[in-house]
C-alpha atoms as a PDB file:
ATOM      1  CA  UNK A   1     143.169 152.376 142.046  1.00  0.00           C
ATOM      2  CA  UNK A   2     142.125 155.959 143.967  1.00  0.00           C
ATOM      3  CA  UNK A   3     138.726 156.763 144.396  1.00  0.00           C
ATOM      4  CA  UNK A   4     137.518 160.087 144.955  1.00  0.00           C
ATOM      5  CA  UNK A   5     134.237 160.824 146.207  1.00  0.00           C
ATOM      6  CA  UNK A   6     132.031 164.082 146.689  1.00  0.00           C
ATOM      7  CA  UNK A   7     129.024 163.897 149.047  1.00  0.00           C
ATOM      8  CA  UNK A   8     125.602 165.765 148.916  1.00  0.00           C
ATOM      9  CA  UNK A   9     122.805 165.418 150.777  1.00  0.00           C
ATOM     10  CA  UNK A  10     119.987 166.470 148.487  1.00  0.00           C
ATOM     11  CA  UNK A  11     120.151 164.044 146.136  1.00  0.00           C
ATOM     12  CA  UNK A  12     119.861 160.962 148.855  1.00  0.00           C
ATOM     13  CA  UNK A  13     117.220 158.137 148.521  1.00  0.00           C
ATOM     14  CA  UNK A  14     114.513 159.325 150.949  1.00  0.00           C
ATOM     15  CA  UNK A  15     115.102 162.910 151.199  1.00  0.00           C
ATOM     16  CA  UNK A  16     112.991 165.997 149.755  1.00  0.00           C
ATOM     17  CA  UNK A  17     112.176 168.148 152.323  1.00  0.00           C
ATOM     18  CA  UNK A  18     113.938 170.884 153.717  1.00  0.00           C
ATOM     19  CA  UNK A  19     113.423 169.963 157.098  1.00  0.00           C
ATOM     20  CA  UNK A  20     115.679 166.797 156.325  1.00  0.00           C
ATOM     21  CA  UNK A  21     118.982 169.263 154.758  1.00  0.00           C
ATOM     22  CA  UNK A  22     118.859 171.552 157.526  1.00  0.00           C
ATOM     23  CA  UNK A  23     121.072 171.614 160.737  1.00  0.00           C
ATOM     24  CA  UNK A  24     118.241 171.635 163.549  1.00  0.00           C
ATOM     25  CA  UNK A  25     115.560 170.393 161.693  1.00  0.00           C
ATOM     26  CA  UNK A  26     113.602 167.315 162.906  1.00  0.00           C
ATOM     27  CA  UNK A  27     114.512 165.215 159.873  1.00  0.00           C
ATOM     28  CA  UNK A  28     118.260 165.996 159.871  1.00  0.00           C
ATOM     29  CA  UNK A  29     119.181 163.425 162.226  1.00  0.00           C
ATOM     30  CA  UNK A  30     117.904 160.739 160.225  1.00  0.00           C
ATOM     31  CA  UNK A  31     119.380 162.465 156.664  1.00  0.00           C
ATOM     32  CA  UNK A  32     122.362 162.355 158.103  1.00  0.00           C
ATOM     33  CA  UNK A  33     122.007 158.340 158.540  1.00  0.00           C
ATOM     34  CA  UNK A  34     120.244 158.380 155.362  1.00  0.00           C
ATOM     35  CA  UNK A  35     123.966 160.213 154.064  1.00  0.00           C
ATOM     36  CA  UNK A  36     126.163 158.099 155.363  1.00  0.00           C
ATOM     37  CA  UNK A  37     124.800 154.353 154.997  1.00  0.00           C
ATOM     38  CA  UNK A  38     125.235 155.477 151.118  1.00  0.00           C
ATOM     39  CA  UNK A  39     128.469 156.443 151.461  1.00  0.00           C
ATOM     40  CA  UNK A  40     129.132 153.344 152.909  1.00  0.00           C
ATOM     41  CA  UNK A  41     127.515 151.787 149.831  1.00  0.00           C
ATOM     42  CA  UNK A  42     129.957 153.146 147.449  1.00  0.00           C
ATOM     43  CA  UNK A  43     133.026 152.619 149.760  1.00  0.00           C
ATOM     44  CA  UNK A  44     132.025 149.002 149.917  1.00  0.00           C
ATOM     45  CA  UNK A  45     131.345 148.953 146.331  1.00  0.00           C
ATOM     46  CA  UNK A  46     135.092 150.367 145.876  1.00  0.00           C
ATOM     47  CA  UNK A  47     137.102 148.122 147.860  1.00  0.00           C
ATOM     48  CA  UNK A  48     135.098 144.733 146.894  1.00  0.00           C
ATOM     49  CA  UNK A  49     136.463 146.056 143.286  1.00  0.00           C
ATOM     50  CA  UNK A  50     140.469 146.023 144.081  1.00  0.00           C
ATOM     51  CA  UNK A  51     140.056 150.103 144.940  1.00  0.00           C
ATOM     52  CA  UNK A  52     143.440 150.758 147.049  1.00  0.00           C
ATOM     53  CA  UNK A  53     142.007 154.178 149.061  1.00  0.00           C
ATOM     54  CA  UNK A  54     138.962 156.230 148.841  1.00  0.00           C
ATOM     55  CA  UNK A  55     138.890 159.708 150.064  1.00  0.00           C
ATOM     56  CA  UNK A  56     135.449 161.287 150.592  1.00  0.00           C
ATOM     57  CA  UNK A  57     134.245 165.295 150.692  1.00  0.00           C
ATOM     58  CA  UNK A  58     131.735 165.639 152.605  1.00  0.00           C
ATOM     59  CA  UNK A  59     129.972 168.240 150.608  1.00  0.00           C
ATOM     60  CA  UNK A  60     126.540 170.095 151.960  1.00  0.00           C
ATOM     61  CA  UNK A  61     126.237 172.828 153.494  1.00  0.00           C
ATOM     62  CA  UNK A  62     128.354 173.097 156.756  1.00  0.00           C
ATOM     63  CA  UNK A  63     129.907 170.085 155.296  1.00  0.00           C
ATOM     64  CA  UNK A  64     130.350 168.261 158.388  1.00  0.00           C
ATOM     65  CA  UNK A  65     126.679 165.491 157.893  1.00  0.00           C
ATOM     66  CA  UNK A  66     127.995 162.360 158.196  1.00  0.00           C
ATOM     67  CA  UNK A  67     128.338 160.711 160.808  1.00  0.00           C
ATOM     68  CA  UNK A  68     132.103 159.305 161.197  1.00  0.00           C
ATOM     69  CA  UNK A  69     131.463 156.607 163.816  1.00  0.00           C
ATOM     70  CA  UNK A  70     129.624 154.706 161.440  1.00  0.00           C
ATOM     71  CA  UNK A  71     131.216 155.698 158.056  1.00  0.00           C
ATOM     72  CA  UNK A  72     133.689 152.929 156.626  1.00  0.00           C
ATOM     73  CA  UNK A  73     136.645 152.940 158.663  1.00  0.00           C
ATOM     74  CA  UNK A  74     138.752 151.878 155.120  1.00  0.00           C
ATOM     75  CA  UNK A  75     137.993 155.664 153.981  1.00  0.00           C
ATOM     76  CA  UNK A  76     139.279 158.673 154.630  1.00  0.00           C
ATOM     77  CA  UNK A  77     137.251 161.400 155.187  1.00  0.00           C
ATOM     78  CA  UNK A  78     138.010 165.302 154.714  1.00  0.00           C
ATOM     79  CA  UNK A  79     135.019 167.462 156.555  1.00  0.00           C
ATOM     80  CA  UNK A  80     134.207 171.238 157.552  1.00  0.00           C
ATOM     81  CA  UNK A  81     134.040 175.089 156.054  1.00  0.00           C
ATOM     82  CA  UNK A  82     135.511 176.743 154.224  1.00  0.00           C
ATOM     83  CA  UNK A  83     137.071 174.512 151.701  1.00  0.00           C
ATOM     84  CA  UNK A  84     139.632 176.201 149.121  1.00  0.00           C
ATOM     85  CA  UNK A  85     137.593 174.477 146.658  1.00  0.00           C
ATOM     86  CA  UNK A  86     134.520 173.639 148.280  1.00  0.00           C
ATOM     87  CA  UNK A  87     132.985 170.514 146.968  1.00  0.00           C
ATOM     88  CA  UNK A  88     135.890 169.421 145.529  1.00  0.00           C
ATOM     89  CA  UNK A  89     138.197 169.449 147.786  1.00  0.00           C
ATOM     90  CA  UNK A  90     141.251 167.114 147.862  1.00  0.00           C
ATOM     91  CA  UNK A  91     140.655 165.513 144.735  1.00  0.00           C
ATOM     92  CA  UNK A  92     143.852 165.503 143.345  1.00  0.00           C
ATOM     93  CA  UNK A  93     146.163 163.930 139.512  1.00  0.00           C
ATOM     94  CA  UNK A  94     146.254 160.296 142.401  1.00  0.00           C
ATOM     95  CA  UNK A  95     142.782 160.070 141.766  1.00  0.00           C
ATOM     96  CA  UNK A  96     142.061 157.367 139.410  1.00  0.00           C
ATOM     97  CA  UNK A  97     138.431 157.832 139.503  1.00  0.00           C
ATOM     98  CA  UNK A  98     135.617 160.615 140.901  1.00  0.00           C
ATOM     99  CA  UNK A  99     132.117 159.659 142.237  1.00  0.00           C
ATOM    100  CA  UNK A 100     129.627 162.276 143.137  1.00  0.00           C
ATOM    101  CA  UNK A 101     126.717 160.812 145.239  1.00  0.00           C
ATOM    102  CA  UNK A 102     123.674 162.570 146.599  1.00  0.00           C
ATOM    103  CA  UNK A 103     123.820 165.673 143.948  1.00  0.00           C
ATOM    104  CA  UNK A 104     120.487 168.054 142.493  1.00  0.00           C
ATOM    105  CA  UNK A 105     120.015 169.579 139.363  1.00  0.00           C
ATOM    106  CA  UNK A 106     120.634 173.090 139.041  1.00  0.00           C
ATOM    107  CA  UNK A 107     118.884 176.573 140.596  1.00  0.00           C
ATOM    108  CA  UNK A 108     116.433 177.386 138.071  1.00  0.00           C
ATOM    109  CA  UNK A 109     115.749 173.714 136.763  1.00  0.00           C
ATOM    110  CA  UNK A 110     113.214 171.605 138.140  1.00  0.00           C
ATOM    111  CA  UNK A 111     114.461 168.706 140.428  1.00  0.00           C
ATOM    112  CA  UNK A 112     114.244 168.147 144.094  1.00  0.00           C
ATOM    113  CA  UNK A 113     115.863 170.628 146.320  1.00  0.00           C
ATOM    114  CA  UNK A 114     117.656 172.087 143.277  1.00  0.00           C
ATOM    115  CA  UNK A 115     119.755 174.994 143.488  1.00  0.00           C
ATOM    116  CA  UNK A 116     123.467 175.626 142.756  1.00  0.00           C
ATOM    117  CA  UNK A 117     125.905 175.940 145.621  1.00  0.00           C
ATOM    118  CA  UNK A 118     123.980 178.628 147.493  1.00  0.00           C
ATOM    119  CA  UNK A 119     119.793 178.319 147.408  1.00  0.00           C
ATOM    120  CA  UNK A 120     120.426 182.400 147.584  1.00  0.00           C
ATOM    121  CA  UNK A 121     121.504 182.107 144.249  1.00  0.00           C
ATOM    122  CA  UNK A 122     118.603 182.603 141.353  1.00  0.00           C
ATOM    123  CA  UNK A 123     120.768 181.070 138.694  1.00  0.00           C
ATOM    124  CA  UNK A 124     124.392 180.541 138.066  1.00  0.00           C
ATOM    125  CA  UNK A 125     125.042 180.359 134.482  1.00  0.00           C
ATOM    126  CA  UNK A 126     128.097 179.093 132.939  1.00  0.00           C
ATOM    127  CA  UNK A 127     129.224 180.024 129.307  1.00  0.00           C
ATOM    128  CA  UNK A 128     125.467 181.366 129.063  1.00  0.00           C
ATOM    129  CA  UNK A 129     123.728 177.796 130.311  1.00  0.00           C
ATOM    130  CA  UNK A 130     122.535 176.824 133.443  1.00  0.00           C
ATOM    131  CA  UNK A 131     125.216 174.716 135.472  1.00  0.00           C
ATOM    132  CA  UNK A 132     125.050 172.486 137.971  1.00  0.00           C
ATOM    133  CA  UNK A 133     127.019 172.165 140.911  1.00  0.00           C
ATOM    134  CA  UNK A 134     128.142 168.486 139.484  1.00  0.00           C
ATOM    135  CA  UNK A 135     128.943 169.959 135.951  1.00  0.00           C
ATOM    136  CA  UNK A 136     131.479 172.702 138.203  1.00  0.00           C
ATOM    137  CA  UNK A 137     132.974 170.003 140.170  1.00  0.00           C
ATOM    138  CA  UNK A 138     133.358 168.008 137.324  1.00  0.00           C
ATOM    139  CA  UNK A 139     135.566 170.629 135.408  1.00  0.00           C
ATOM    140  CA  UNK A 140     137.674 171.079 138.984  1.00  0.00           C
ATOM    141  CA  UNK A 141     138.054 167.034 138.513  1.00  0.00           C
ATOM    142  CA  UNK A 142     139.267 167.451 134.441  1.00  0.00           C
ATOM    143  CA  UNK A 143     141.790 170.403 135.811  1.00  0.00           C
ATOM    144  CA  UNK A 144     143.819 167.353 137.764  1.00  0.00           C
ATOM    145  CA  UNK A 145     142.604 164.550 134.975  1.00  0.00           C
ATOM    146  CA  UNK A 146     140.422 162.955 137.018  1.00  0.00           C
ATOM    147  CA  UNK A 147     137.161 161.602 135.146  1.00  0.00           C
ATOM    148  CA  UNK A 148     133.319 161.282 136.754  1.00  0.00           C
ATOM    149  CA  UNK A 149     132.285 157.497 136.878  1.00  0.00           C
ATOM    150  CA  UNK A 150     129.748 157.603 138.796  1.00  0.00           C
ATOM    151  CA  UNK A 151     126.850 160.132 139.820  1.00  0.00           C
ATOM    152  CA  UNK A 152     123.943 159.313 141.993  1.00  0.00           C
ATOM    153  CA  UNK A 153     120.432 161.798 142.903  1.00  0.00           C
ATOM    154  CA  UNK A 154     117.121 162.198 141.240  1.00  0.00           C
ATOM    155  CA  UNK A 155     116.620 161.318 137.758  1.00  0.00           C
ATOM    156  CA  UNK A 156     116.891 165.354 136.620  1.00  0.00           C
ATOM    157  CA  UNK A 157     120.307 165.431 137.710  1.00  0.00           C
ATOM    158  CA  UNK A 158     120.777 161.639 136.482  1.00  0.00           C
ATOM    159  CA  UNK A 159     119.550 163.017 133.185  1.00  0.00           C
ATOM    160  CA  UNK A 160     122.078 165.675 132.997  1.00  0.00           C
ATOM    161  CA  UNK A 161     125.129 163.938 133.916  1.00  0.00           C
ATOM    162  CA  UNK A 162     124.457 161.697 131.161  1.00  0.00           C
ATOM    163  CA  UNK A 163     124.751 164.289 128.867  1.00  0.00           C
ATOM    164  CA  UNK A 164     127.741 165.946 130.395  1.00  0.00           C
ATOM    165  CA  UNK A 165     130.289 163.346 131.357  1.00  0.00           C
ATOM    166  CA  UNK A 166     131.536 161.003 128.965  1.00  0.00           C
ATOM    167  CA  UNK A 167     130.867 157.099 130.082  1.00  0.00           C
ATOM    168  CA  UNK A 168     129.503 157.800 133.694  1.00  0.00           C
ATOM    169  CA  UNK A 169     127.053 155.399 135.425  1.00  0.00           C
ATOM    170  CA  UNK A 170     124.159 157.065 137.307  1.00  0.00           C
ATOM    171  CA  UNK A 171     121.801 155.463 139.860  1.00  0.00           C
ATOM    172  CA  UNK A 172     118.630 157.403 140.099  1.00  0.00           C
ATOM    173  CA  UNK A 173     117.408 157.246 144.043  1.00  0.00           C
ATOM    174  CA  UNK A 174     114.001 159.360 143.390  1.00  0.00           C
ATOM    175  CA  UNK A 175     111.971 161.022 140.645  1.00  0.00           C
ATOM    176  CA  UNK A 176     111.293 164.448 141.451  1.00  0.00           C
ATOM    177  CA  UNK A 177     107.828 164.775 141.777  1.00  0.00           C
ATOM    178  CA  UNK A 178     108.940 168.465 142.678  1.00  0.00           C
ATOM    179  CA  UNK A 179     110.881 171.256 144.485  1.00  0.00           C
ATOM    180  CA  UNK A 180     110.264 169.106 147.916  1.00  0.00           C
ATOM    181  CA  UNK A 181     108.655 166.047 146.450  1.00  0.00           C
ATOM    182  CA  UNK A 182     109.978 162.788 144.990  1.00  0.00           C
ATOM    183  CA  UNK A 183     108.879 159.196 144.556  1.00  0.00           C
ATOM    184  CA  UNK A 184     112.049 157.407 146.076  1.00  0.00           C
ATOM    185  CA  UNK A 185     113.802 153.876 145.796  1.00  0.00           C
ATOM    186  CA  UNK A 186     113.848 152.443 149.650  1.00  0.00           C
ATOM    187  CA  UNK A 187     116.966 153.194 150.622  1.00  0.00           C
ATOM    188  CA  UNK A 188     118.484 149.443 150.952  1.00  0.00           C
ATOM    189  CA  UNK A 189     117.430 148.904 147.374  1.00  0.00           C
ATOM    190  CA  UNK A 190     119.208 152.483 146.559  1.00  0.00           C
ATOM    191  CA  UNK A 191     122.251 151.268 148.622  1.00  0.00           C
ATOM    192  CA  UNK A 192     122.523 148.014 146.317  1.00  0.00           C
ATOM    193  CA  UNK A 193     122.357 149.633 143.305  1.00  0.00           C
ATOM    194  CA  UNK A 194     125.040 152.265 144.395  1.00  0.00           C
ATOM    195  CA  UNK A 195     127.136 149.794 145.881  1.00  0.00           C
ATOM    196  CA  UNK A 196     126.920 147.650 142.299  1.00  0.00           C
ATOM    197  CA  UNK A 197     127.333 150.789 140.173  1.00  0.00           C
ATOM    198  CA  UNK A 198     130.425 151.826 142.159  1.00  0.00           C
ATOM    199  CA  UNK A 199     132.090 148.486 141.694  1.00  0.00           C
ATOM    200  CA  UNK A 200     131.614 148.442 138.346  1.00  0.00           C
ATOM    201  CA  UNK A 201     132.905 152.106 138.004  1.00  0.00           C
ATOM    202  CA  UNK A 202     136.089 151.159 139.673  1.00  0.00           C
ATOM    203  CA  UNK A 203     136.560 148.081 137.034  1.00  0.00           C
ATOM    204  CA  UNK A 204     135.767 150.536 134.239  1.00  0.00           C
ATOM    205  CA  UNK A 205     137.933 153.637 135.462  1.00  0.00           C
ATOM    206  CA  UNK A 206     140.960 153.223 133.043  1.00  0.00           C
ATOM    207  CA  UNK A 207     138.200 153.195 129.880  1.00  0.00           C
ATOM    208  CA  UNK A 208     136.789 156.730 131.158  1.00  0.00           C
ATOM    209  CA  UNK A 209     138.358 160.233 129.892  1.00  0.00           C
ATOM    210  CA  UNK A 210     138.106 163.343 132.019  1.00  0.00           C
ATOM    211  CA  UNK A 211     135.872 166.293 131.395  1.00  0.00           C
ATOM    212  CA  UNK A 212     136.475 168.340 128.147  1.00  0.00           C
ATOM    213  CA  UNK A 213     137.745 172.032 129.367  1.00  0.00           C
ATOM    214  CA  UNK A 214     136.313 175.567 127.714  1.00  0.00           C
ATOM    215  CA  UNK A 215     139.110 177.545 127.019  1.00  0.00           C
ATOM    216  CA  UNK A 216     137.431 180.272 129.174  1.00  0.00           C
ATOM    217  CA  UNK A 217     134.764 179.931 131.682  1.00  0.00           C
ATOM    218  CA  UNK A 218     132.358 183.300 131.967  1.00  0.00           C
ATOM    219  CA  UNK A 219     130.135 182.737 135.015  1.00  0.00           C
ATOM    220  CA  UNK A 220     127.425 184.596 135.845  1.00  0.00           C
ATOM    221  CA  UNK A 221     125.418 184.200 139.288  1.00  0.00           C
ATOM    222  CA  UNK A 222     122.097 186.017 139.848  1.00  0.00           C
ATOM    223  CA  UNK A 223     122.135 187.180 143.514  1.00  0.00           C
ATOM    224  CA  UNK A 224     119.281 187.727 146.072  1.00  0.00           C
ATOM    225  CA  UNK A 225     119.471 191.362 146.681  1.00  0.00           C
ATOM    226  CA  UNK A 226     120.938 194.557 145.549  1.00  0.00           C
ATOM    227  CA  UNK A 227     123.116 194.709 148.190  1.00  0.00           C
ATOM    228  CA  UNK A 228     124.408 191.429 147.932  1.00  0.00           C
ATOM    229  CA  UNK A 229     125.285 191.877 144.454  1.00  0.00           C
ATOM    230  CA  UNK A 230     126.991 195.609 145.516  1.00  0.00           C
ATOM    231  CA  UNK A 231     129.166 193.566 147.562  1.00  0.00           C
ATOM    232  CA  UNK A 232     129.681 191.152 145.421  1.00  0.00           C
ATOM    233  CA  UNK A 233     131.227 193.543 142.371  1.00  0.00           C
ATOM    234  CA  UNK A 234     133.918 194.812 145.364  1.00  0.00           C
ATOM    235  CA  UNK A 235     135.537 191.568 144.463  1.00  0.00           C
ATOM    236  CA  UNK A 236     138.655 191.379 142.175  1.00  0.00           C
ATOM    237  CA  UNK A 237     137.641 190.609 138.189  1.00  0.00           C
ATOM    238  CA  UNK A 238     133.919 190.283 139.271  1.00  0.00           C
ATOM    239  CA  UNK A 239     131.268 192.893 137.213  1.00  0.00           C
ATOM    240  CA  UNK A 240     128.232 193.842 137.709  1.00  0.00           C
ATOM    241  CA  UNK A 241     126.207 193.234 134.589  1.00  0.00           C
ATOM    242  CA  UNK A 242     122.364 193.916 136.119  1.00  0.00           C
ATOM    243  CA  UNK A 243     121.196 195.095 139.367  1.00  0.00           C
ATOM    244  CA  UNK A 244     121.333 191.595 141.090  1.00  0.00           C
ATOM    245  CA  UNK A 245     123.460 189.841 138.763  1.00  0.00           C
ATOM    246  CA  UNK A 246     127.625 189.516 138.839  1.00  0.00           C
ATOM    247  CA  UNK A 247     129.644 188.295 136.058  1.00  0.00           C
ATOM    248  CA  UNK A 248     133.214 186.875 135.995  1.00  0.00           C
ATOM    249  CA  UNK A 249     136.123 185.412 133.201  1.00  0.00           C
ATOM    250  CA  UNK A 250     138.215 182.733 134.474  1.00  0.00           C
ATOM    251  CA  UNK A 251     140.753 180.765 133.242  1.00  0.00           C
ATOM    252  CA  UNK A 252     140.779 177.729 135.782  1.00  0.00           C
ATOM    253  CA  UNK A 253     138.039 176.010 137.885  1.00  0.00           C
ATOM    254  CA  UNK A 254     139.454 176.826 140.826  1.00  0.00           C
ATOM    255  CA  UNK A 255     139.515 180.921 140.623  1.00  0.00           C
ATOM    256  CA  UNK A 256     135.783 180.079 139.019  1.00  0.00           C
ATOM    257  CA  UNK A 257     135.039 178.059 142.598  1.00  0.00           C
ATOM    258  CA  UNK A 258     136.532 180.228 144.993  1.00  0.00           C
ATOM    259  CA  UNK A 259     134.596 183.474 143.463  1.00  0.00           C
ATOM    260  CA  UNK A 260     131.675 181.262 143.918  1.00  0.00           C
ATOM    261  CA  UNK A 261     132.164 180.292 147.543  1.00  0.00           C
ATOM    262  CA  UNK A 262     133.110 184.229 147.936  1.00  0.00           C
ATOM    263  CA  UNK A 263     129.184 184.940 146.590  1.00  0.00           C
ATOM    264  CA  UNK A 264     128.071 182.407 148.641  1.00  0.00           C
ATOM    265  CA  UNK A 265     128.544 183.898 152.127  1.00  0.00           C
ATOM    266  CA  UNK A 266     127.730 187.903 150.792  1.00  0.00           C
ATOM    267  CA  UNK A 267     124.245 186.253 149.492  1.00  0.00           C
ATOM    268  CA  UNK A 268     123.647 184.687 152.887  1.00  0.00           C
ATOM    269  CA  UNK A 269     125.083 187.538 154.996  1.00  0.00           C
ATOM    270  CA  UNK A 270     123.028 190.014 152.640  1.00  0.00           C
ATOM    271  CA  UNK A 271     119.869 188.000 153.390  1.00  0.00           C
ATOM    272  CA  UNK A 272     120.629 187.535 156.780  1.00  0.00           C
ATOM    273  CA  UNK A 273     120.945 191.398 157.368  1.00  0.00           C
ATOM    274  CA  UNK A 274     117.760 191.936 155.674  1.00  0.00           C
ATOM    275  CA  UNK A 275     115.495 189.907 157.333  1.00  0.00           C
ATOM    276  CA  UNK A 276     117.203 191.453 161.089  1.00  0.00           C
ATOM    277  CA  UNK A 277     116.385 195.221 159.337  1.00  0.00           C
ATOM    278  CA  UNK A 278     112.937 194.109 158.749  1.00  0.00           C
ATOM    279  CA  UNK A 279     112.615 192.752 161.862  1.00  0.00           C
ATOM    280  CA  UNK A 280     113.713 195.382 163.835  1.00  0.00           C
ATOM    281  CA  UNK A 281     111.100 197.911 161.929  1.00  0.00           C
ATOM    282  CA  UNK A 282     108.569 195.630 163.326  1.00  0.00           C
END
């Protein structure tokens, strides 16, 4: 039995403030602890259930959080940006089994810390609904027919998961209480619960089917600024459909992500340019 598993770090028991997800912040030191004693739950949870290997992505922002010293020397761990496909990177057709831990519902949704790959974006909409960054992943799993057992954040992204994945156990950490506000499980009791749900999603793998596939997937991102969006349609089968808004067709998951992590850095570079313009006109 192969485990995969993608990390977040918004949807960790005893986070909700930006302060705690971003690099330099006073709270990031203790996210990142926060990050990887829950990885550690799931690991153990994997092995004490006859897994053979687990391979974790670490999967927010820079993507480089936890801390490897203390993560589970029994996994491996793949870490850093850019990632041909981001989030879900190196799952691969030896994965038995996916686990997403520490996602967030989607930009536009409510849900704590809740965006969709880029908090630049407005909305990304897939086949004309809102999609989250675990419903994306998911479909990158199903390309390689690897199914989602397990998913673990607030109870919005809980919620969703539930609906989207066939079979999957969730463990809700928090209850958004809003964008940076949640009333969370302590994190030991979240790490028992994780730990107990990943076990029994390792027993369970061979009864769980992989994500359905669309036969085409038209994504549409709203972006921050004109500009961003202007840069945005230079990019090869990407339209413009509205001033700030970019549309796509793909066939597989991964063209899908990698037009996605394209967006990502114009949105930031486009915002980033902006504010120094502004500043400099004082």
């Amino acid at each position: 039995m192969r485990v995969y598993i993608s990390i977040d770090m918004e949807g960790i028991s005893g986070i909700a403030t930006m302060d705690q997800i971003v690099r330099g912040g006073h709270g990031y030191p203790r996210a990142q602890r926060l990050m990887t004693a829950e990885a550690n739950a799931a690991i153990e949870g994997a092995f004490e259930a006859g897994a053979e290997s687990v391979l974790i992505n670490d999967s927010h922002g820079t993507m480089d959080n936890l801390l490897h010293e203390e993560l589970d020397p029994r996994a491996r761990l793949i870490f850093g940006t850019p990632k041909l496909d981001c989030m879900a990177e190196g799952v691969s057709a030896e994965h038995d089994v996916a686990m997403f831990l520490g996602y967030h519902a989607a930009a536009g949704s409510p849900g704590v810390l809740s965006h969709t790959y880029s908090s630049h974006f407005y909305e990304v909409r897939l086949n004309g609904s809102l999609v989250s960054e675990a419903e994306v992943n998911a479909l990158q799993a199903a390309a390689v027919g690897v199914p989602i057992g397990l998913l673990t954040g607030d109870d919005v992204i809980c919620g969703v998961a539930e609906k989207a994945f066939p079979g999957v156990r969730t463990v809700a950490v928090k209850v958004a209480h809003g964008h940076t506000a949640a009333d969370s499980l302590s994190p030991s009791e979240a790490r028992r619960q994780i730990r107990e749900a990943a076990a029994a999603t390792v027993r369970g793998a061979g009864e769980l089917a992989p994500l359905r596939m669309p036969d085409t997937l038209e994504l549409e991102i709203d972006m921050p600024s004109t500009p961003a969006a202007e840069l945005g349609a230079l990019i090869p089968g990407v339209r413009r459909i509205a001033d700030k808004t970019l549309a796509g067709t793909f066939t597989t998951p991964a063209e899908l992500l990698g037009c996605v992590s394209v967006c990502y850095h114009l949105a930031a570079d486009a915002m980033i340019s902006r504010m120094a313009l502004f500043g400099r006109r004082g």
